[in-house]
Protein backbone atom coordinates (compact mmCIF):
# COMPACT_ATOMS: atom_id res chain seq x y z
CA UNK A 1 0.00 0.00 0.00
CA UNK A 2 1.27 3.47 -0.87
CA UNK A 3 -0.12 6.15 1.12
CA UNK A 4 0.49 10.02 0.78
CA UNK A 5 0.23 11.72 4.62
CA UNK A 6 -0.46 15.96 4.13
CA UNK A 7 0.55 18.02 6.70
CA UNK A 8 -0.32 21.49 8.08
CA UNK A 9 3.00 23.69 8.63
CA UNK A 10 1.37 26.20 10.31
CA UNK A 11 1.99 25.97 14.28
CA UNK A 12 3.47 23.08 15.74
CA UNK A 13 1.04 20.74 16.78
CA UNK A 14 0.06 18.81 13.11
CA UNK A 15 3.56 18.08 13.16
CA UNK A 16 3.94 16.51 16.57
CA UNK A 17 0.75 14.36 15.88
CA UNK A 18 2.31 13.46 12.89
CA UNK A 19 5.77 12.18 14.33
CA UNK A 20 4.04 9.80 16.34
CA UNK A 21 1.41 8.67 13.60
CA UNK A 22 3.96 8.03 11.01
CA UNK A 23 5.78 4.99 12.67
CA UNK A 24 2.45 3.28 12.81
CA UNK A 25 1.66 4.07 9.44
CA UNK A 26 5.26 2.43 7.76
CA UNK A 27 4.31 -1.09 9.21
CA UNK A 28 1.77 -0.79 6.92
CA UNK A 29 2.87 0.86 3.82
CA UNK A 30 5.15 3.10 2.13
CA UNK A 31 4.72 6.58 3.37
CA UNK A 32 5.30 9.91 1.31
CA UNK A 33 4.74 13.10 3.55
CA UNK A 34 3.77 16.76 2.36
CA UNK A 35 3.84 20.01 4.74
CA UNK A 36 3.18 22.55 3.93
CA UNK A 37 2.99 26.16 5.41
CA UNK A 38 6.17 27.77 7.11
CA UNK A 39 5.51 28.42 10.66
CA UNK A 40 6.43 25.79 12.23
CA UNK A 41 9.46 24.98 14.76
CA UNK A 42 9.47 21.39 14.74
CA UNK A 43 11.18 19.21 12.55
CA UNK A 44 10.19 15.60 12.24
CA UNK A 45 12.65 12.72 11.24
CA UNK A 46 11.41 11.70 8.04
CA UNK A 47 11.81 12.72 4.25
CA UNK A 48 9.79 15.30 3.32
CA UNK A 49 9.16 14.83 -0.15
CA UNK A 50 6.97 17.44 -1.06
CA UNK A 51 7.56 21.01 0.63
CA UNK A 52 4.45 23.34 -0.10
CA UNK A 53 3.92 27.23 0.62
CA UNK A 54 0.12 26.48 1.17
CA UNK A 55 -1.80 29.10 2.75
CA UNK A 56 -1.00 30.34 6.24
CA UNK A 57 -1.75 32.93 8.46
CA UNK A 58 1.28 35.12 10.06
CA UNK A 59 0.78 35.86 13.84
CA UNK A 60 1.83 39.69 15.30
CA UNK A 61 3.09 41.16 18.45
CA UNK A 62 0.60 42.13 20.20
CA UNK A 63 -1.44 38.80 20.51
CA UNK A 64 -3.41 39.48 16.99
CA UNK A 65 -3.14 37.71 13.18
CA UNK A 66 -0.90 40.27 11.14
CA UNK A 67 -3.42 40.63 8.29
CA UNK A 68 -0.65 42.75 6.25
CA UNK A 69 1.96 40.19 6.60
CA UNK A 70 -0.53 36.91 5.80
CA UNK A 71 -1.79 38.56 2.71
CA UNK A 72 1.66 39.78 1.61
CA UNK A 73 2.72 35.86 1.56
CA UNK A 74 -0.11 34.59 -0.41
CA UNK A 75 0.52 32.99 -3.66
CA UNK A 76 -2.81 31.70 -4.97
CA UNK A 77 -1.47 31.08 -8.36
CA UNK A 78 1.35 28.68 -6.95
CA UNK A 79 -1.73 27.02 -4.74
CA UNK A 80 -3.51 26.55 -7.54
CA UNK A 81 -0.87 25.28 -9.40
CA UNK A 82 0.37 22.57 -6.51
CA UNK A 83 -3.21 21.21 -6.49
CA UNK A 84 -3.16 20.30 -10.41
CA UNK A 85 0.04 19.04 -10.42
CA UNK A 86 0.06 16.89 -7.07
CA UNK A 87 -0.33 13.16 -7.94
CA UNK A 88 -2.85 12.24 -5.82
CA UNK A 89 -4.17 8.81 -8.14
CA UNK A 90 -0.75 7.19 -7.24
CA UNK A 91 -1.81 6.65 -3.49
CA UNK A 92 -4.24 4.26 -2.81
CA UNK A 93 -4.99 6.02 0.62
CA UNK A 94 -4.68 9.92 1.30
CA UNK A 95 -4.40 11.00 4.64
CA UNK A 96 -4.89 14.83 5.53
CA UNK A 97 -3.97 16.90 8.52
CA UNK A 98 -5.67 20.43 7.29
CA UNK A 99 -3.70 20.68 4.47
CA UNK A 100 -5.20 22.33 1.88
CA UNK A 101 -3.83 21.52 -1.43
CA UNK A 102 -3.80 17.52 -1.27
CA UNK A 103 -7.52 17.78 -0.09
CA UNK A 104 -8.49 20.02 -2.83
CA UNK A 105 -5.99 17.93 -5.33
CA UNK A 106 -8.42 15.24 -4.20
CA UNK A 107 -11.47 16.97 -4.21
CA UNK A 108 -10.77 18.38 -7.97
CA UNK A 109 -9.62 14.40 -8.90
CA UNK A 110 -12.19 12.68 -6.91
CA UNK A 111 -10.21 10.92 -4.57
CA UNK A 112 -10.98 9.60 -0.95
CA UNK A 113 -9.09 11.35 0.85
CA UNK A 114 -9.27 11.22 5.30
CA UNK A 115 -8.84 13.89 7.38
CA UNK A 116 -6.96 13.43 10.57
CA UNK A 117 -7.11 16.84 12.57
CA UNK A 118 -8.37 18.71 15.16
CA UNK A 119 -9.75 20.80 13.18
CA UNK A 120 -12.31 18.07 11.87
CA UNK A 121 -13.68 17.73 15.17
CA UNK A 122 -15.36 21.17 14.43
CA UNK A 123 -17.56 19.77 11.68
CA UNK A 124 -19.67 18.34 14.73
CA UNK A 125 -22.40 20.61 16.56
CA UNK A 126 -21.70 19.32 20.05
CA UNK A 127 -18.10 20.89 19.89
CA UNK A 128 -17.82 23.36 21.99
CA UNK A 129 -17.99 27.27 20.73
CA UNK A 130 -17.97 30.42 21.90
CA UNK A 131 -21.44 32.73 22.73
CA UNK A 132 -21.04 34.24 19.32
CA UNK A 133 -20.31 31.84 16.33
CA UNK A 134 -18.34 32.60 12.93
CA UNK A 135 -20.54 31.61 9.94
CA UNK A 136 -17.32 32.49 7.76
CA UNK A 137 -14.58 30.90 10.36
CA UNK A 138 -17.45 28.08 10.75
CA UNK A 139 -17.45 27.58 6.79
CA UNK A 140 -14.08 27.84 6.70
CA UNK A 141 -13.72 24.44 8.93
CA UNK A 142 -15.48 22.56 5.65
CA UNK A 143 -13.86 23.98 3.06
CA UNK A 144 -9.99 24.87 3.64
CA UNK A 145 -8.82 21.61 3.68
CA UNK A 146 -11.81 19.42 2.12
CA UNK A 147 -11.98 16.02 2.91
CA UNK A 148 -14.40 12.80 2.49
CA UNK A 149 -14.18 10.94 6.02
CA UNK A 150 -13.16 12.20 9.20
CA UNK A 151 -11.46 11.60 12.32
CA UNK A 152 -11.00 14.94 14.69
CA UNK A 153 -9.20 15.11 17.72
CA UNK A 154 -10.46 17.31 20.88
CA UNK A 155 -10.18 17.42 24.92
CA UNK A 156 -13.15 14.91 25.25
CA UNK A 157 -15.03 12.87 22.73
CA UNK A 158 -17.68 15.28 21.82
CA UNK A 159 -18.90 13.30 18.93
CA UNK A 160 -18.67 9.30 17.93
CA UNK A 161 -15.76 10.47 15.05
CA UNK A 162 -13.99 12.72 17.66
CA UNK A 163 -10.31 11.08 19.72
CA UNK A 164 -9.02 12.46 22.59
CA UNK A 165 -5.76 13.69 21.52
CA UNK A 166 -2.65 12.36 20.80
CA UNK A 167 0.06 13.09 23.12
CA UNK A 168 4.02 12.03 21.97
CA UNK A 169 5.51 9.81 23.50
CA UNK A 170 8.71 12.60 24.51
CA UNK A 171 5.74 13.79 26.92
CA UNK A 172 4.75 10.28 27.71
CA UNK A 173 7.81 9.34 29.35
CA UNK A 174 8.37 12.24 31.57
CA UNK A 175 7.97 12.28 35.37
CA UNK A 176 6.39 15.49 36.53
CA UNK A 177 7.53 17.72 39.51
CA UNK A 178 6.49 21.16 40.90
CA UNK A 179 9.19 23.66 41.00
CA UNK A 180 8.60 27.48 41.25
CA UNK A 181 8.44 28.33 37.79
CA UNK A 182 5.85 28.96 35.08
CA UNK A 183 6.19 28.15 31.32
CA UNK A 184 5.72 30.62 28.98
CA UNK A 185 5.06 29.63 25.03
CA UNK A 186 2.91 33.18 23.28
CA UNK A 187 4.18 33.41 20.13
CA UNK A 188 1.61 35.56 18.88
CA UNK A 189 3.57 38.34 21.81
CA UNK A 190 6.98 40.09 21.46
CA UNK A 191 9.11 39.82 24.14
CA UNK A 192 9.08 43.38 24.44
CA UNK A 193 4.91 43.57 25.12
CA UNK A 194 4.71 40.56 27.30
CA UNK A 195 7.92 41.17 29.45
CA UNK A 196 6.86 44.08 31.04
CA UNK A 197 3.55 42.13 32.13
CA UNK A 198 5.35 39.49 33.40
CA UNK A 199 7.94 41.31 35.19
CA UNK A 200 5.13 42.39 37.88
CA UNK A 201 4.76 39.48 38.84
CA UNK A 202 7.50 38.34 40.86
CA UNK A 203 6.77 35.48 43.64
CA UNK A 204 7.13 33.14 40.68
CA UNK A 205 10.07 32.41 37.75
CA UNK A 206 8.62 32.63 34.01
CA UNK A 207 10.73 30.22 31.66
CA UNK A 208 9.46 32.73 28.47
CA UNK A 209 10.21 30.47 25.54
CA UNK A 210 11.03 32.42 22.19
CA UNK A 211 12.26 32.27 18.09
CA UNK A 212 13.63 35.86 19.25
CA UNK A 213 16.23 35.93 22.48
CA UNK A 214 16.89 39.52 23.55
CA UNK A 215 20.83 39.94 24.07
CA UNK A 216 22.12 40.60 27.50
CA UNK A 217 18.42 40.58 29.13
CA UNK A 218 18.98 40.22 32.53
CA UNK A 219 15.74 40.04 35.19
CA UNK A 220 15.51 38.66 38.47
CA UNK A 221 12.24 36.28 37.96
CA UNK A 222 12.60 35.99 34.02
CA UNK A 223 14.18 33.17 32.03
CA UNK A 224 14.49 34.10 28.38
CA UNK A 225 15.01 30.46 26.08
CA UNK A 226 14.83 29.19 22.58
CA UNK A 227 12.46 26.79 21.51
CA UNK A 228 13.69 23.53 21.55
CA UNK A 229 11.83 20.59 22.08
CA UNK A 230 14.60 19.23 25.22
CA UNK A 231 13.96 22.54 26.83
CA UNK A 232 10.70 23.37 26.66
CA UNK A 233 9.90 19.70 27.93
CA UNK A 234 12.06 19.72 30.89
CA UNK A 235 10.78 23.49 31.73
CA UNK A 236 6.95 22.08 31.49
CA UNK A 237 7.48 19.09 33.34
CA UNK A 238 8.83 20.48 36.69
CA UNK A 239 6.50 24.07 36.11
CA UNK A 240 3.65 24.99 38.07
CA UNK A 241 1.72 25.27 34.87
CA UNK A 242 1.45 26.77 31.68
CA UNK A 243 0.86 29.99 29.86
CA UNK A 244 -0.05 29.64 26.37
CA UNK A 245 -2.14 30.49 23.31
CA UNK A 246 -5.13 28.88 22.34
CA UNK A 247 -4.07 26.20 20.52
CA UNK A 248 -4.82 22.35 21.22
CA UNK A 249 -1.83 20.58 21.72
CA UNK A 250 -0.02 22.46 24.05
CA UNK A 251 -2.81 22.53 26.52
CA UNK A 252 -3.42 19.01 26.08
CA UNK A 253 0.18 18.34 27.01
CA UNK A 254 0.18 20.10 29.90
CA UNK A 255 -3.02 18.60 30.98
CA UNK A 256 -1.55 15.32 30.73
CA UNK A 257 1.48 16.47 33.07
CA UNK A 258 -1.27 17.48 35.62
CA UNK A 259 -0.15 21.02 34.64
CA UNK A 260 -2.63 24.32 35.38
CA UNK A 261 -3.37 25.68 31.62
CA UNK A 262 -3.83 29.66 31.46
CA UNK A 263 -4.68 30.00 27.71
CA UNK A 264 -4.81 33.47 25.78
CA UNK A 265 -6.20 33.27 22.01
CA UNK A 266 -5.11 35.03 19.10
CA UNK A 267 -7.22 37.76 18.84
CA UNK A 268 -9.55 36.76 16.24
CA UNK A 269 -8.79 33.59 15.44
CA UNK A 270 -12.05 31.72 16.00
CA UNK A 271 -10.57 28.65 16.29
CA UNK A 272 -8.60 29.27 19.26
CA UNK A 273 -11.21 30.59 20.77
CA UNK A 274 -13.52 27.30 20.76
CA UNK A 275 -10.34 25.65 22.19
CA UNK A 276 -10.41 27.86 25.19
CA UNK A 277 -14.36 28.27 25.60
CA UNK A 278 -13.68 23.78 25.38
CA UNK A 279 -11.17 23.94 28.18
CA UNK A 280 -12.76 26.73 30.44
CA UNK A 281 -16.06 23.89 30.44
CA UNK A 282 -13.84 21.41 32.14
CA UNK A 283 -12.71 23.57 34.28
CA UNK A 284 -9.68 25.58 32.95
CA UNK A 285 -8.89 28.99 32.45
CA UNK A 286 -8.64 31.41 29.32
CA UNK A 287 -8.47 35.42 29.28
CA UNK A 288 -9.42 37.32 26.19
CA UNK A 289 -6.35 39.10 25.74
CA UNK A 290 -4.04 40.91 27.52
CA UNK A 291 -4.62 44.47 28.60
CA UNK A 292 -4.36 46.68 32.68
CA UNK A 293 -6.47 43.51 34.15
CA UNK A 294 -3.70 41.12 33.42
CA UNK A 295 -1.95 41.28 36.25
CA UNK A 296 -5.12 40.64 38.75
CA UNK A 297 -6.08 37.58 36.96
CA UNK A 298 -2.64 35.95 36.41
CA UNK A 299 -2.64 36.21 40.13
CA UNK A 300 -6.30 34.86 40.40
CA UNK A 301 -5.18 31.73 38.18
CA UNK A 302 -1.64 31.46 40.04
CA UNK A 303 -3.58 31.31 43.90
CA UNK A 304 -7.26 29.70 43.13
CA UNK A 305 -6.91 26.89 39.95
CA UNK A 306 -5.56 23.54 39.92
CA UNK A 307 -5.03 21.41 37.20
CA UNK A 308 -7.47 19.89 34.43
CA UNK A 309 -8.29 16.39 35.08
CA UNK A 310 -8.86 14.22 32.19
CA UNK A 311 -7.58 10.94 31.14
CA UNK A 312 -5.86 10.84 27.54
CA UNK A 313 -5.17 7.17 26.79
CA UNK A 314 -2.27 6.20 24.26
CA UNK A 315 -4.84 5.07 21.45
CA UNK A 316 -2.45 6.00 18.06
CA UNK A 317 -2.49 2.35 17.25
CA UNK A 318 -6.01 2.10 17.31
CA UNK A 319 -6.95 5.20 15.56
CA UNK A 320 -4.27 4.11 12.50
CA UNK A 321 -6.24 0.75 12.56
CA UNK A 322 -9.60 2.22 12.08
CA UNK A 323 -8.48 4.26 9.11
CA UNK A 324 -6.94 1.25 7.04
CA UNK A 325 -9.87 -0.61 8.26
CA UNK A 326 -11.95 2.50 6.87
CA UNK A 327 -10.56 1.99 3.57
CA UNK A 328 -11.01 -1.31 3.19
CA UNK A 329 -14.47 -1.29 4.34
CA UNK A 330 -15.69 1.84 2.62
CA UNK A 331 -13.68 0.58 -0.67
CA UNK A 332 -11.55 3.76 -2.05
């Protein structure tokens, strides 16, 4: 069997699902991958054998999308292009993590093609979502990345095609403690906006992870690093909890350390929005942004919350299962 896995380059979490998908994948069959977007930091060890602009969104500095920047790096024509030319017919099973151009290459072709994402687990109702829904961010859960069959991937199983995520096994194997630190991952913030938030804060170290170190920074209670996967572990795995965006993974992660989550969405991304309305329902905590009130509820979420509690079995070998068992039984 010859199977073609797509893969969202946008943030880091489709690639972390995918590093621990893949092995169960090549006892199968022979694997091709595709990623493509451009901002992610993780690399996965595997050949990458076709690299694709795709369409991405470009986060700011103050904890909004930068519009200006995403629009600037659009290349429609090239899009359009990649999803003609990508052979799609040679792989008798396609396998999509909200990537765009092998689910419209299929689409267009009339190939199968299965969707393996969290972001499929908003194409059911009883997913949770904010007050005030999106009709174009709702649409735009059908038809950016297109596919015929669907697995999703959430905090609880919301819907009978909805997993509880999966967490890697470099998270897995760690042994949580409690030291006197908080991580820190808001990429969507400069250093220079959320420092000076932080800084007031000071019965607690931050471990402020970062693509952009600021030379010779020196503060008392503040621990500037780089992203690396080594680092950032150890830091989350002996923190008092976490301070993130609204994305899935990270969150689920931490909740699977028995790590407090304070999540803070891109402003106006609706997606990370239903993640944090999701995880404020079992009992976490999310802030809208980060503005003069800051300060009061960091300390509200430092003194009063404890961690989520949820179970999130290892189940990577079953869900792999259930899609080649898909294909045969569905016939494509």
């Amino acid at each position: 069997m010859k199977i073609l896995f797509a893969i969202q380059g946008t943030g880091n979490g489709h690639l972390s699902r995918a590093k621990e998908i893949i092995p169960h994948l090549l006892k199968h069959a022979d694997v091709d991958l595709l990623v493509s977007g451009t901002q992610s930091q993780i690399e996965i060890p595997y050949i990458v054998k076709y690299k694709k602009r795709g369409i991405s969104f470009t986060p700011g500095s103050n904890g909004k999308i930068d519009y200006r920047h995403t629009i600037k790096n659009l290349k429609p024509w090239e899009f359009i292009k990649d999803i003609y030319q990508l052979p799609v017919s040679e792989y008798d099973l396609v396998l999509n993590d909200f990537e765009p151009i092998s689910a419209w290459a299929c689409k267009v072709k009339g190939k199968e093609c299965v969707s393996l994402s969290h972001q499929a687990a908003f194409l059911s109702n009883a997913t949770p979502r904010p007050d005030k829904k999106s009709i174009w961010c709702e649409k735009l859960f059908s038809h950016y990345a297109p596919c015929s069959h669907h697995i999703g991937f959430h905090f609880k199983n919301y819907d009978r095609f909805i997993k509880t995520p999966i967490i890697r096994n470099d998270v897995r194997v760690l042994e949580p403690t409690e030291l006197n630190h908080i991580t820190v991952y808001l990429p969507a913030y400069s250093l220079e906006f959320l420092v000076p938030f932080l800084e007031k804060v000071n019965d607690v170290e931050w471990h402020v992870f970062s693509k952009n170190i600021l030379p010779e920074f020196n503060h008392p209670n503040i621990k500037l690093l780089p992203i690396t996967n080594d680092g950032y572990l150890k830091s989350l795995a002996s923190s008092r909890g976490l301070l993130t965006g609204g994305g899935f993974e990270a969150p689920a992660e931490a909740t699977y350390l028995n790590k407090k989550v304070l999540m803070i969405p891109i402003e106006g991304h609706y997606e990370q929005e239903c993640n944090s309305v999701a995880f404020k329902d079992l009992g976490g905590l999310y802030v809208k942004n980060i503005n003069l009130d800051f300060r009061v509820k960091l300390n509200q979420w430092l003194t009063f919350f404890n961690p989520v509690k949820i179970n999130f079995p290892d189940i990577t070998r079953e869900i792999v299962e259930e899609v080649l068992t898909m294909k045969e039984r569905l016939a494509f």
